[in-house]
N, C-alpha and C. Protein backbone atom coordinates (compact mmCIF):
# COMPACT_ATOMS: atom_id res chain seq x y z
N UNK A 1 14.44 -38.94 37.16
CA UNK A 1 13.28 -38.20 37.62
C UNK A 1 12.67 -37.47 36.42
N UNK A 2 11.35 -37.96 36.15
CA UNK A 2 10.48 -37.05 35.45
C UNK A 2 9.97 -35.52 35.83
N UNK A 3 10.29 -34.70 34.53
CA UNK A 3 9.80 -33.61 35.45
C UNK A 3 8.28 -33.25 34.71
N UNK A 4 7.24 -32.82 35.29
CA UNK A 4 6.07 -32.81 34.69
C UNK A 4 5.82 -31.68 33.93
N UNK A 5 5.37 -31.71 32.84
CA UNK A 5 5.18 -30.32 31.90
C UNK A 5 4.02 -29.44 33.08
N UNK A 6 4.56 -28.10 32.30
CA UNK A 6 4.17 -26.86 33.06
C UNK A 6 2.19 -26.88 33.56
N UNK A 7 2.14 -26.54 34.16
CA UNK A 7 0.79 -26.32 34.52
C UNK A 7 0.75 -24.61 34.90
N UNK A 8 -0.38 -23.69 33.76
CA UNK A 8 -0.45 -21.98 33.99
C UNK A 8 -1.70 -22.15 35.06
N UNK A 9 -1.48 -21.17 35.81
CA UNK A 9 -2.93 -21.04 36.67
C UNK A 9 -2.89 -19.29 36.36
N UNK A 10 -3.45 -19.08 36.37
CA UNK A 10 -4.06 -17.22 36.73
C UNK A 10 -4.77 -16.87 37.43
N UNK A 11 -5.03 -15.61 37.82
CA UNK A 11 -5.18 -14.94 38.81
C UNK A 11 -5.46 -13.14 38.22
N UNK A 12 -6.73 -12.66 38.79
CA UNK A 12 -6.51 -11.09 37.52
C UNK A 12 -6.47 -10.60 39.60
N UNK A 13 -6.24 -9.61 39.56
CA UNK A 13 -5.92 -8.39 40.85
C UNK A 13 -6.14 -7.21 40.38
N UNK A 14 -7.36 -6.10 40.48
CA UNK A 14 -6.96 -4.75 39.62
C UNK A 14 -6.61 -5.22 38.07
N UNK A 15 -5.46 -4.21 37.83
CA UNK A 15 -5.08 -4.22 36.90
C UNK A 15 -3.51 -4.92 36.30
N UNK A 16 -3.39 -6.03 37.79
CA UNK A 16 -2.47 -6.99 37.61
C UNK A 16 -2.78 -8.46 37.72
N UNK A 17 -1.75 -9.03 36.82
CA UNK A 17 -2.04 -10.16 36.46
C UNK A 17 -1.21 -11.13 37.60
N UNK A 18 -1.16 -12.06 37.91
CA UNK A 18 -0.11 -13.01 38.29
C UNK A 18 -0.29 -14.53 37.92
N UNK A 19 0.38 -14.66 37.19
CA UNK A 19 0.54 -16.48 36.68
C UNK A 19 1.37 -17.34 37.34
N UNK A 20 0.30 -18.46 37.99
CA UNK A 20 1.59 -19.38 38.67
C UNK A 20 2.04 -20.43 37.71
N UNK A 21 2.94 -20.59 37.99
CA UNK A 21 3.86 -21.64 36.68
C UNK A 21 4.50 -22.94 37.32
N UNK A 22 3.95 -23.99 37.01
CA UNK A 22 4.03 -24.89 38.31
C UNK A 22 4.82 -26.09 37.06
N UNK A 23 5.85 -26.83 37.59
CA UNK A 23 6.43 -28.14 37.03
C UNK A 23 7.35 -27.68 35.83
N UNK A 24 7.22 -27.93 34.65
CA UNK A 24 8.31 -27.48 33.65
C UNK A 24 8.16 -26.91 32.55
N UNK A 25 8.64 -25.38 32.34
CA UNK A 25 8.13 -24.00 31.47
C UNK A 25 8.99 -24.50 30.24
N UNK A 26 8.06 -25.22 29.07
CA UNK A 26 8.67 -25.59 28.01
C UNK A 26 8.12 -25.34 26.96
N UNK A 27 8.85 -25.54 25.66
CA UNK A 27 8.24 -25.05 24.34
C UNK A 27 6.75 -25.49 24.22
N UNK A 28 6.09 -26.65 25.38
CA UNK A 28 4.64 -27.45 24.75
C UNK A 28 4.17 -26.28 25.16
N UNK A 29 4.29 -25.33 26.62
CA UNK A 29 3.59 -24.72 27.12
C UNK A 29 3.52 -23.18 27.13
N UNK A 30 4.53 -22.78 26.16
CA UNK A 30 5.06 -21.89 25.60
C UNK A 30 3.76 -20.60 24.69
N UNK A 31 3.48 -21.58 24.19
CA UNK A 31 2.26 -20.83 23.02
C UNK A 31 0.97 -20.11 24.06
N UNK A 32 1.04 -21.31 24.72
CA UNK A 32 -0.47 -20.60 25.86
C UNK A 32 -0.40 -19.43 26.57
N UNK A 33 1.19 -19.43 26.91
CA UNK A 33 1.89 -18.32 28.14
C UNK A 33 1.71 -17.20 27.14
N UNK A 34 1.73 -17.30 25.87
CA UNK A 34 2.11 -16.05 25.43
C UNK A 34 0.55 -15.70 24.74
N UNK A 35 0.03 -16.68 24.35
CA UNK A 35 -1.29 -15.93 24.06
C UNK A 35 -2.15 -15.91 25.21
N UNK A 36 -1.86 -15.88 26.56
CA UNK A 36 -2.35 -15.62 27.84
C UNK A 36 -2.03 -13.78 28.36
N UNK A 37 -0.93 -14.07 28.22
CA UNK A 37 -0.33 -12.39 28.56
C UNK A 37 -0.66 -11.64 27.24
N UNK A 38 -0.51 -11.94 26.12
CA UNK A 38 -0.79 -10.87 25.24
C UNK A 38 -2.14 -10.41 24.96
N UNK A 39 -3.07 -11.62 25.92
CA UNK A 39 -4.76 -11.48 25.56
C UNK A 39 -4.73 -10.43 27.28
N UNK A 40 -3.88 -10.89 28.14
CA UNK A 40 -4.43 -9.86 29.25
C UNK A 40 -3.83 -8.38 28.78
N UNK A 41 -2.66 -8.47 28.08
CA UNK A 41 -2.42 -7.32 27.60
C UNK A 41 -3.52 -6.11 26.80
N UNK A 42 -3.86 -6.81 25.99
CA UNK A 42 -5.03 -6.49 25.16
C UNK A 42 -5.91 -5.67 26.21
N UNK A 43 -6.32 -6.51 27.16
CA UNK A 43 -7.40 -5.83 27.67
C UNK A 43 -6.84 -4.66 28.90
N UNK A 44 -6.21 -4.19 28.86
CA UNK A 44 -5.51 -3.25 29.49
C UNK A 44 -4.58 -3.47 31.02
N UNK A 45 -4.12 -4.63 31.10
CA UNK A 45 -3.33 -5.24 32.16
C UNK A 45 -1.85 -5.10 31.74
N UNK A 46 -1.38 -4.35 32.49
CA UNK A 46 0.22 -3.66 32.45
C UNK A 46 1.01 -4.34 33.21
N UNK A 47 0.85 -4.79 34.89
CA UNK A 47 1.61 -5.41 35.26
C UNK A 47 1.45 -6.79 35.68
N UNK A 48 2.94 -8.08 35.35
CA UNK A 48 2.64 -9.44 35.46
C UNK A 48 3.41 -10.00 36.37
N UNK A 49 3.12 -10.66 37.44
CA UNK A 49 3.49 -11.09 38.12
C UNK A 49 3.48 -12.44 38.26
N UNK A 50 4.88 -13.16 37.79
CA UNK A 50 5.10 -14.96 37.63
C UNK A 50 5.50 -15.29 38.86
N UNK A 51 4.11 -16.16 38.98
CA UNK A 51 4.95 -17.21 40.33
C UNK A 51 5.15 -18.22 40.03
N UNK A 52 6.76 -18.24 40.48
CA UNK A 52 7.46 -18.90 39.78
C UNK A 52 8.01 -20.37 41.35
N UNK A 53 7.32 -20.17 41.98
CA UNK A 53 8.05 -20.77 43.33
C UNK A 53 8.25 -22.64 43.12
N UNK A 54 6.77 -23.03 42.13
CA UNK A 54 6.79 -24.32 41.75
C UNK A 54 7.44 -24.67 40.51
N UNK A 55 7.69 -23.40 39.56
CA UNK A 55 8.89 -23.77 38.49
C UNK A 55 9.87 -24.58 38.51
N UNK A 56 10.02 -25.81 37.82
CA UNK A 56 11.65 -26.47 38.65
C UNK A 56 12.48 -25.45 36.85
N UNK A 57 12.06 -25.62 36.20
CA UNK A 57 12.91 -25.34 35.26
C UNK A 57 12.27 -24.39 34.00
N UNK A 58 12.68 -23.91 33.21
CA UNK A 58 12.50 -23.31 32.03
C UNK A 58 13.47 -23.97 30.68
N UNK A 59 13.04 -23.96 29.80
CA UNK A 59 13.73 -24.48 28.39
C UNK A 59 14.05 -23.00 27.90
N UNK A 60 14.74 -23.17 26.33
CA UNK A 60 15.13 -22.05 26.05
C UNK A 60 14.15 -21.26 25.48
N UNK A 61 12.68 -21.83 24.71
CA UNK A 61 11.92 -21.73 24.16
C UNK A 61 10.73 -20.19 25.35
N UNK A 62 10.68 -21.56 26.13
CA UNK A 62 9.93 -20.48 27.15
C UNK A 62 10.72 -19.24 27.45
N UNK A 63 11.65 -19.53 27.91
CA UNK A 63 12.72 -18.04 28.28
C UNK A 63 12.37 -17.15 27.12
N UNK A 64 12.74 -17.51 26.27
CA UNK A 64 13.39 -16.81 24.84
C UNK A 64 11.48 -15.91 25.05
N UNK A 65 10.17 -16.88 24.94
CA UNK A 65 9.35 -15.86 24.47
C UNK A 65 8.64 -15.40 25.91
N UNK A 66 9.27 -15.36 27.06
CA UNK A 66 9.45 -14.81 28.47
C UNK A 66 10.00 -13.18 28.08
N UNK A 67 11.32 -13.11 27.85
CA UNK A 67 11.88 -12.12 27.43
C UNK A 67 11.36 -11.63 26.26
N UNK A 68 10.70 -11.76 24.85
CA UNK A 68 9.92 -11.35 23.73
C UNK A 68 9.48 -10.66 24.64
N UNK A 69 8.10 -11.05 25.54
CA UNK A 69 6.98 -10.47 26.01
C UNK A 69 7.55 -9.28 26.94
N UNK A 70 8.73 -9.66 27.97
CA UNK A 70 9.21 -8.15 28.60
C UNK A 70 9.59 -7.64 27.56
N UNK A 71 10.01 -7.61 26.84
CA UNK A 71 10.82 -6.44 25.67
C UNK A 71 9.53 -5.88 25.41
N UNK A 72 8.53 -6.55 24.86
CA UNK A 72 7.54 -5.50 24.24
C UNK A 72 6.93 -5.29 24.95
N UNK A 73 6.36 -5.46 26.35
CA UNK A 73 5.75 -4.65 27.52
C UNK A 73 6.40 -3.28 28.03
N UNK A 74 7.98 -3.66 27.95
CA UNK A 74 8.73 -2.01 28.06
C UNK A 74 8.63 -0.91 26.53
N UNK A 75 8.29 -1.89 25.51
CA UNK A 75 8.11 -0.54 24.81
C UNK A 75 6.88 -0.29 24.11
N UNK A 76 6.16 -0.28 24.74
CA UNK A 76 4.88 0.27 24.76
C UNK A 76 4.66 1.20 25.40
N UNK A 77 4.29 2.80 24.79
CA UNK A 77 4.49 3.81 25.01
C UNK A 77 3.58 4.00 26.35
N UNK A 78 2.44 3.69 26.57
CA UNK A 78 1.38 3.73 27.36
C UNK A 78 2.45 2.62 28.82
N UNK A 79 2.72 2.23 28.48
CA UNK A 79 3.39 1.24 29.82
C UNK A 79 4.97 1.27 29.89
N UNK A 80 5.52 2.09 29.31
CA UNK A 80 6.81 2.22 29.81
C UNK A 80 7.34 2.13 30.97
N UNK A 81 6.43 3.01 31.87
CA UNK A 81 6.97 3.77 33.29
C UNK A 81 6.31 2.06 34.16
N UNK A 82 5.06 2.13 33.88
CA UNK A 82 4.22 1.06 34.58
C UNK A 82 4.41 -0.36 34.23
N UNK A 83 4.41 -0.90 32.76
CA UNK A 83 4.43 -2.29 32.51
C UNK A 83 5.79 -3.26 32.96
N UNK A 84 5.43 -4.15 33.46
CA UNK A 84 6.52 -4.99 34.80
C UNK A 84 6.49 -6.20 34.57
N UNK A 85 7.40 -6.72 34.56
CA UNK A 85 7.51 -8.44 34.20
C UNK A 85 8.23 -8.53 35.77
N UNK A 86 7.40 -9.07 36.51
CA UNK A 86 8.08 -9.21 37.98
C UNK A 86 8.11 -11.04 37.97
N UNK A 87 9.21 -11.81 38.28
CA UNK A 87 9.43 -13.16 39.07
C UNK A 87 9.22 -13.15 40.25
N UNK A 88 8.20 -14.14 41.20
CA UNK A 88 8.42 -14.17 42.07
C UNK A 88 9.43 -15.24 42.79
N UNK A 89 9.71 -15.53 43.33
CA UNK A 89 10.64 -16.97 43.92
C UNK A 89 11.10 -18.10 42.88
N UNK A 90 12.23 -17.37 41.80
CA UNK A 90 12.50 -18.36 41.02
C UNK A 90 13.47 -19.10 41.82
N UNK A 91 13.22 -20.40 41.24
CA UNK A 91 14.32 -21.10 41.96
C UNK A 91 15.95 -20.70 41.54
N UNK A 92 17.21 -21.81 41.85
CA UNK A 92 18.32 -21.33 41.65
C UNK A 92 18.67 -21.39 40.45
N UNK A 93 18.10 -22.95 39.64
CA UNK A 93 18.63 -22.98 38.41
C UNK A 93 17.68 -22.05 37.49
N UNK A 94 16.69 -21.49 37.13
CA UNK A 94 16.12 -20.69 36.45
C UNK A 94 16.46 -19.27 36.79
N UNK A 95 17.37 -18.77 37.46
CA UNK A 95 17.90 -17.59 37.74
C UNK A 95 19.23 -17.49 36.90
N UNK A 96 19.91 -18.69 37.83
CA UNK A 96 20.80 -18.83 36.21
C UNK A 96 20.75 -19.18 34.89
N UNK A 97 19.41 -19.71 35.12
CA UNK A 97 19.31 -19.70 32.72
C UNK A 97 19.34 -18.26 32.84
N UNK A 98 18.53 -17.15 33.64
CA UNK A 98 17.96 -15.95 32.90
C UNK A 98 19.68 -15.41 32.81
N UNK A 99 20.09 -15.75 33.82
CA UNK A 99 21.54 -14.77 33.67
C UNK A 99 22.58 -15.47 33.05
N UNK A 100 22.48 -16.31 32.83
CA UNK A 100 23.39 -17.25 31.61
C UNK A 100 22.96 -16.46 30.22
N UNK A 101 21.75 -16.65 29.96
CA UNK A 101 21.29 -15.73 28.92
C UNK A 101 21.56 -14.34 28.92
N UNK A 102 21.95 -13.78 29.96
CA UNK A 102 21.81 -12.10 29.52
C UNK A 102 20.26 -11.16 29.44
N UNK A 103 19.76 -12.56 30.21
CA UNK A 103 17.71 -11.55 29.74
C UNK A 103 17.22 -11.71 31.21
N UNK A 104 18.20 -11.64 32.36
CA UNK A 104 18.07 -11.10 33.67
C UNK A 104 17.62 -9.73 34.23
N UNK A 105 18.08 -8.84 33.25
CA UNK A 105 18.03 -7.06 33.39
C UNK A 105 16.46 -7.26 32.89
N UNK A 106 16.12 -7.89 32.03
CA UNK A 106 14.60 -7.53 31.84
C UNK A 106 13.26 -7.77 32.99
N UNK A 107 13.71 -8.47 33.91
CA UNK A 107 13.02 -8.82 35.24
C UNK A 107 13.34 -8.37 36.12
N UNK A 108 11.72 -7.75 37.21
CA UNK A 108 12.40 -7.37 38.27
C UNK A 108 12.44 -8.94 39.23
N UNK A 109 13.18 -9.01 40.00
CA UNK A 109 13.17 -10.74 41.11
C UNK A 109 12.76 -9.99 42.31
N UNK A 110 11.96 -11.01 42.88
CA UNK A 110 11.04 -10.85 44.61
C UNK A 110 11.37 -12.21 44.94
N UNK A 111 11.47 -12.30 46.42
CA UNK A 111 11.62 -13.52 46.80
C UNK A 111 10.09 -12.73 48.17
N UNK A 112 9.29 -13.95 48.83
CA UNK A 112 8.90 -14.36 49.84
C UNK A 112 7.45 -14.37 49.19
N UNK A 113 6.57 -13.58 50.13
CA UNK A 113 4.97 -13.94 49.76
C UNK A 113 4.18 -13.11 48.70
N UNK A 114 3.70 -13.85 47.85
CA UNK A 114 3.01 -13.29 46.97
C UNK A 114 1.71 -12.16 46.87
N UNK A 115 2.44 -11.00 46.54
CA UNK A 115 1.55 -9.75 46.90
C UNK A 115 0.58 -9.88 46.15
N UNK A 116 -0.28 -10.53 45.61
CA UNK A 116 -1.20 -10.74 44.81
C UNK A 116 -2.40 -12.16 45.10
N UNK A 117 -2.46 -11.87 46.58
CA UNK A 117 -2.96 -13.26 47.02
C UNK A 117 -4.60 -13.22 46.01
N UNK A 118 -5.02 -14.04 45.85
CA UNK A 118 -6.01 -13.99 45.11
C UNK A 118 -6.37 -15.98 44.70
N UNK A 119 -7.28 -15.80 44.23
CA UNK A 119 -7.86 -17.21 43.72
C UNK A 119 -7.22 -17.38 42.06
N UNK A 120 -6.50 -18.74 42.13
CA UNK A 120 -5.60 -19.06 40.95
C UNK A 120 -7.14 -19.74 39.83
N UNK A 121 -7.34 -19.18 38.62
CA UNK A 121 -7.72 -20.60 37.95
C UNK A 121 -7.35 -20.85 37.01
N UNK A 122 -7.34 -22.33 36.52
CA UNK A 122 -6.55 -22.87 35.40
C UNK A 122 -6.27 -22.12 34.06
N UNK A 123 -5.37 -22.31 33.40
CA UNK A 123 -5.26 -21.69 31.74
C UNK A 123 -6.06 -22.85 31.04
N UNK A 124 -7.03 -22.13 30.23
CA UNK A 124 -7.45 -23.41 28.98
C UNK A 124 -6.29 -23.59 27.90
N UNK A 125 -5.66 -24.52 28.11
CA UNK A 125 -4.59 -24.63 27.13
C UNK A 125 -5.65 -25.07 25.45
N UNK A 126 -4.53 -23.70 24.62
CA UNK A 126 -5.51 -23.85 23.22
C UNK A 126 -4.92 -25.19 22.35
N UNK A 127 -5.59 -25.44 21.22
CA UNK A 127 -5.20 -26.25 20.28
C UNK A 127 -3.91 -25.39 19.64
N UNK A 128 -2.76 -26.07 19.32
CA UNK A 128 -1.40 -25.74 19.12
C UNK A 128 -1.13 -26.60 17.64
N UNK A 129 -0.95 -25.95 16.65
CA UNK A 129 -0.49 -26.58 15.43
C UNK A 129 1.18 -26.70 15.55
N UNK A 130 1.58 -27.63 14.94
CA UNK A 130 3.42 -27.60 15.22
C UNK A 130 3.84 -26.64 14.53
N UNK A 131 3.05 -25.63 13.30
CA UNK A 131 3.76 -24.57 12.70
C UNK A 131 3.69 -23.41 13.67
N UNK A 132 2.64 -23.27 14.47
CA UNK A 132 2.85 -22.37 15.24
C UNK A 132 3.94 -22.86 16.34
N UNK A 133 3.93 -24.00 17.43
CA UNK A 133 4.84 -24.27 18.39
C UNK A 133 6.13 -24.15 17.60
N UNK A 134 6.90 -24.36 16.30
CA UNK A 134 7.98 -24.26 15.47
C UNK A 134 7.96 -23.01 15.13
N UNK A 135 7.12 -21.85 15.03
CA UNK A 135 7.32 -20.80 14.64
C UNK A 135 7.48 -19.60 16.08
N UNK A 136 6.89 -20.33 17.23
CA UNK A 136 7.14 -19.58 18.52
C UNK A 136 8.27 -19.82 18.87
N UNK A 137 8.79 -20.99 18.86
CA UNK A 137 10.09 -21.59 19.10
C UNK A 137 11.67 -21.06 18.83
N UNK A 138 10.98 -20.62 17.12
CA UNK A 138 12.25 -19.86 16.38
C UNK A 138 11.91 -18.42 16.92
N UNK A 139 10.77 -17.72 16.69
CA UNK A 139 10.66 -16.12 17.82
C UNK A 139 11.67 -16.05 18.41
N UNK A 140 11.58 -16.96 20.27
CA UNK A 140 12.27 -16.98 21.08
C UNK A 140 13.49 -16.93 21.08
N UNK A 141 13.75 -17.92 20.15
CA UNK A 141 15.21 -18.12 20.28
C UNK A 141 16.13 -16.89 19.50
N UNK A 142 15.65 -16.50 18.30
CA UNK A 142 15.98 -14.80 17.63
C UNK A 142 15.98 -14.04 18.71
N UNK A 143 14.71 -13.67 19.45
CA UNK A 143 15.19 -12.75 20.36
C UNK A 143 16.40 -13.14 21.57
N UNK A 144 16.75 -14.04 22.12
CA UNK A 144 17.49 -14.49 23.11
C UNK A 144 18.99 -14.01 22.22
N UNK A 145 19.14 -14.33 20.96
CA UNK A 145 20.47 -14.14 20.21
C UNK A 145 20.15 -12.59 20.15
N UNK A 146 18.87 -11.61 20.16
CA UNK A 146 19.34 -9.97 19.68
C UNK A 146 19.45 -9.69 20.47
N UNK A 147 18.67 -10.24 21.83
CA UNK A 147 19.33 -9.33 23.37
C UNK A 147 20.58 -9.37 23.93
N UNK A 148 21.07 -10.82 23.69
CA UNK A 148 22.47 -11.31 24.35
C UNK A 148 23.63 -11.52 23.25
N UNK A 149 24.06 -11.14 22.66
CA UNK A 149 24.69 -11.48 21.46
C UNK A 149 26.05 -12.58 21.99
N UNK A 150 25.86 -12.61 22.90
CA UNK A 150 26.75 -14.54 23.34
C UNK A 150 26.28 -15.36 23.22
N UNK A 151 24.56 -15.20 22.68
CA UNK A 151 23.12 -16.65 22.54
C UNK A 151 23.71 -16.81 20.95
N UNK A 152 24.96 -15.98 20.22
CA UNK A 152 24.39 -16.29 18.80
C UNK A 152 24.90 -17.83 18.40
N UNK A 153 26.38 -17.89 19.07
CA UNK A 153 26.81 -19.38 18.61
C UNK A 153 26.05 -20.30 20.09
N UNK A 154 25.00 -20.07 20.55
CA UNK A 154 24.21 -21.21 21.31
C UNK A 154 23.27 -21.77 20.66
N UNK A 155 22.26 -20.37 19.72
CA UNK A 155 21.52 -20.70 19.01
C UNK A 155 21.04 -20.75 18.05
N UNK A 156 22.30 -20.63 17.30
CA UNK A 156 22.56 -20.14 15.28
C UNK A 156 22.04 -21.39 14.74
N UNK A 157 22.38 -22.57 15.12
CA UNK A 157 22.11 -24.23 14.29
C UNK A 157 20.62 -24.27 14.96
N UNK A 158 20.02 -24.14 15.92
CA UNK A 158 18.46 -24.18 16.52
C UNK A 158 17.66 -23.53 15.14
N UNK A 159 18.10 -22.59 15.38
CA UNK A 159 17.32 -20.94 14.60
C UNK A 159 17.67 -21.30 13.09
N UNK A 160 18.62 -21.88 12.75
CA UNK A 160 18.70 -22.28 11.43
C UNK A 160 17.79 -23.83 11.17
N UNK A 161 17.93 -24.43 11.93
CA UNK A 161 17.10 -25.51 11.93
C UNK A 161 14.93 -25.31 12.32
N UNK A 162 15.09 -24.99 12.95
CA UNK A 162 13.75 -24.33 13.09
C UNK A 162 13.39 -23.71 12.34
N UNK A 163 13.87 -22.71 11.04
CA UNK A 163 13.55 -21.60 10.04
C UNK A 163 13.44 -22.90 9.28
N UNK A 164 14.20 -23.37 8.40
CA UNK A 164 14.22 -24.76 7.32
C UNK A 164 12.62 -25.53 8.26
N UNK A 165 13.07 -25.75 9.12
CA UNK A 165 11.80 -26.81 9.44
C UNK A 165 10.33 -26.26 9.19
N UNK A 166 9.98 -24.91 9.55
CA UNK A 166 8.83 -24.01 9.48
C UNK A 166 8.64 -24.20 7.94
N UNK A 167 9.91 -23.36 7.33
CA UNK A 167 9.49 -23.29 5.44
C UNK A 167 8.64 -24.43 4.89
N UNK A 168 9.17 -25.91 5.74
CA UNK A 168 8.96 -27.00 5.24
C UNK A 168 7.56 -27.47 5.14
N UNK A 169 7.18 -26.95 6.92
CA UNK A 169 5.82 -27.17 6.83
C UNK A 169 4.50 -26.60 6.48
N UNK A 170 5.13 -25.12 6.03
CA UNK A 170 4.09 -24.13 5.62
C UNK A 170 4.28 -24.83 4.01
N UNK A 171 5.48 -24.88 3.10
CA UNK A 171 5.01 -25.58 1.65
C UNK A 171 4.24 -26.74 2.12
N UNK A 172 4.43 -27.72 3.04
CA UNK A 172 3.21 -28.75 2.79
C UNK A 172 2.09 -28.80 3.15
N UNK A 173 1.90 -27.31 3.83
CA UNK A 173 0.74 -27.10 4.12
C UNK A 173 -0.41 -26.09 2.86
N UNK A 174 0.49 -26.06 1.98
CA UNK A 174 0.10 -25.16 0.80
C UNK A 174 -0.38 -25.74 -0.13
């Protein structure tokens, strides 16, 4: 069984966001998610709400810059109390990546109907250079090893391989 790469939809509510995340949350789709939330961030949107109900899965890539983005939504002085990385209806196996990982405590979990009913529309997925998808890639995975320090022998040869691979392509891009 093929599983189909991720499809973002959005949705603005007030001053909350909710992204549905439909088919499979992977490093291709990785870059958009995060320059999606950090551009609603920008414009003063504190809380995010993932619907996650059509998710079948997450990679480590997505997780890894899933958790980046809660870490730095909680420490942002202005959104401490307020800024929220809420899941809605993750399925079973993406509950256990987050808690296999140790980057479970950073989410709050909801299960049933989505308090944010509203009209979804598509993400324009941007043009993605492989130094950036290789340089988001290694992000993620650093942070997944500083939050959980049991990610380090999961993802020491990734993170070492991804750093060499980046160097490689920024000299040939020089």
């Amino acid at each position: 069984m093929t599983i189909p790469p991720a499809s973002l939809m959005v949705a603005v509510v007030g001053s909350a966001i909710c992204v549905k995340i439909s088919g499979r949350a992977s490093f291709a789709s990785s870059v958009d998610f995060k320059t999606l939330v950090n551009g609603m961030a920008q414009r003063g949107h504190r809380r995010f709400v993932l619907d996650l109900a059509d998710c079948l899965v997450m990679d480590s890539t997505f997780l890894g810059v899933l958790a980046s983005l809660a870490i730095k939504a909680s420490k942002a002085p202005e959104t401490a109390a307020d800024g929220l990385f809420e899941l809605l209806n993750p399925n079973e196996r993406v509950s256990d990546l987050l808690e296999n990982l140790g980057v479970a405590h950073l989410f709050k979990f909801r299960t049933g109907e989505n308090p944010l009913l509203a009209a979804y529309e598509p993400v324009a997925s941007g043009t993605t250079t492989r130094a950036e998808m290789t340089g988001t890639s290694l992000e993620a995975h650093q942070t997944l090893m500083q939050v959980n320090p049991e990610n380090l022998a999961k993802f020491k040869d990734v993170v070492k391989f991804l750093a060499e691979d980046l160097k490689r392509q920024e000299s040939a891009a020089s």
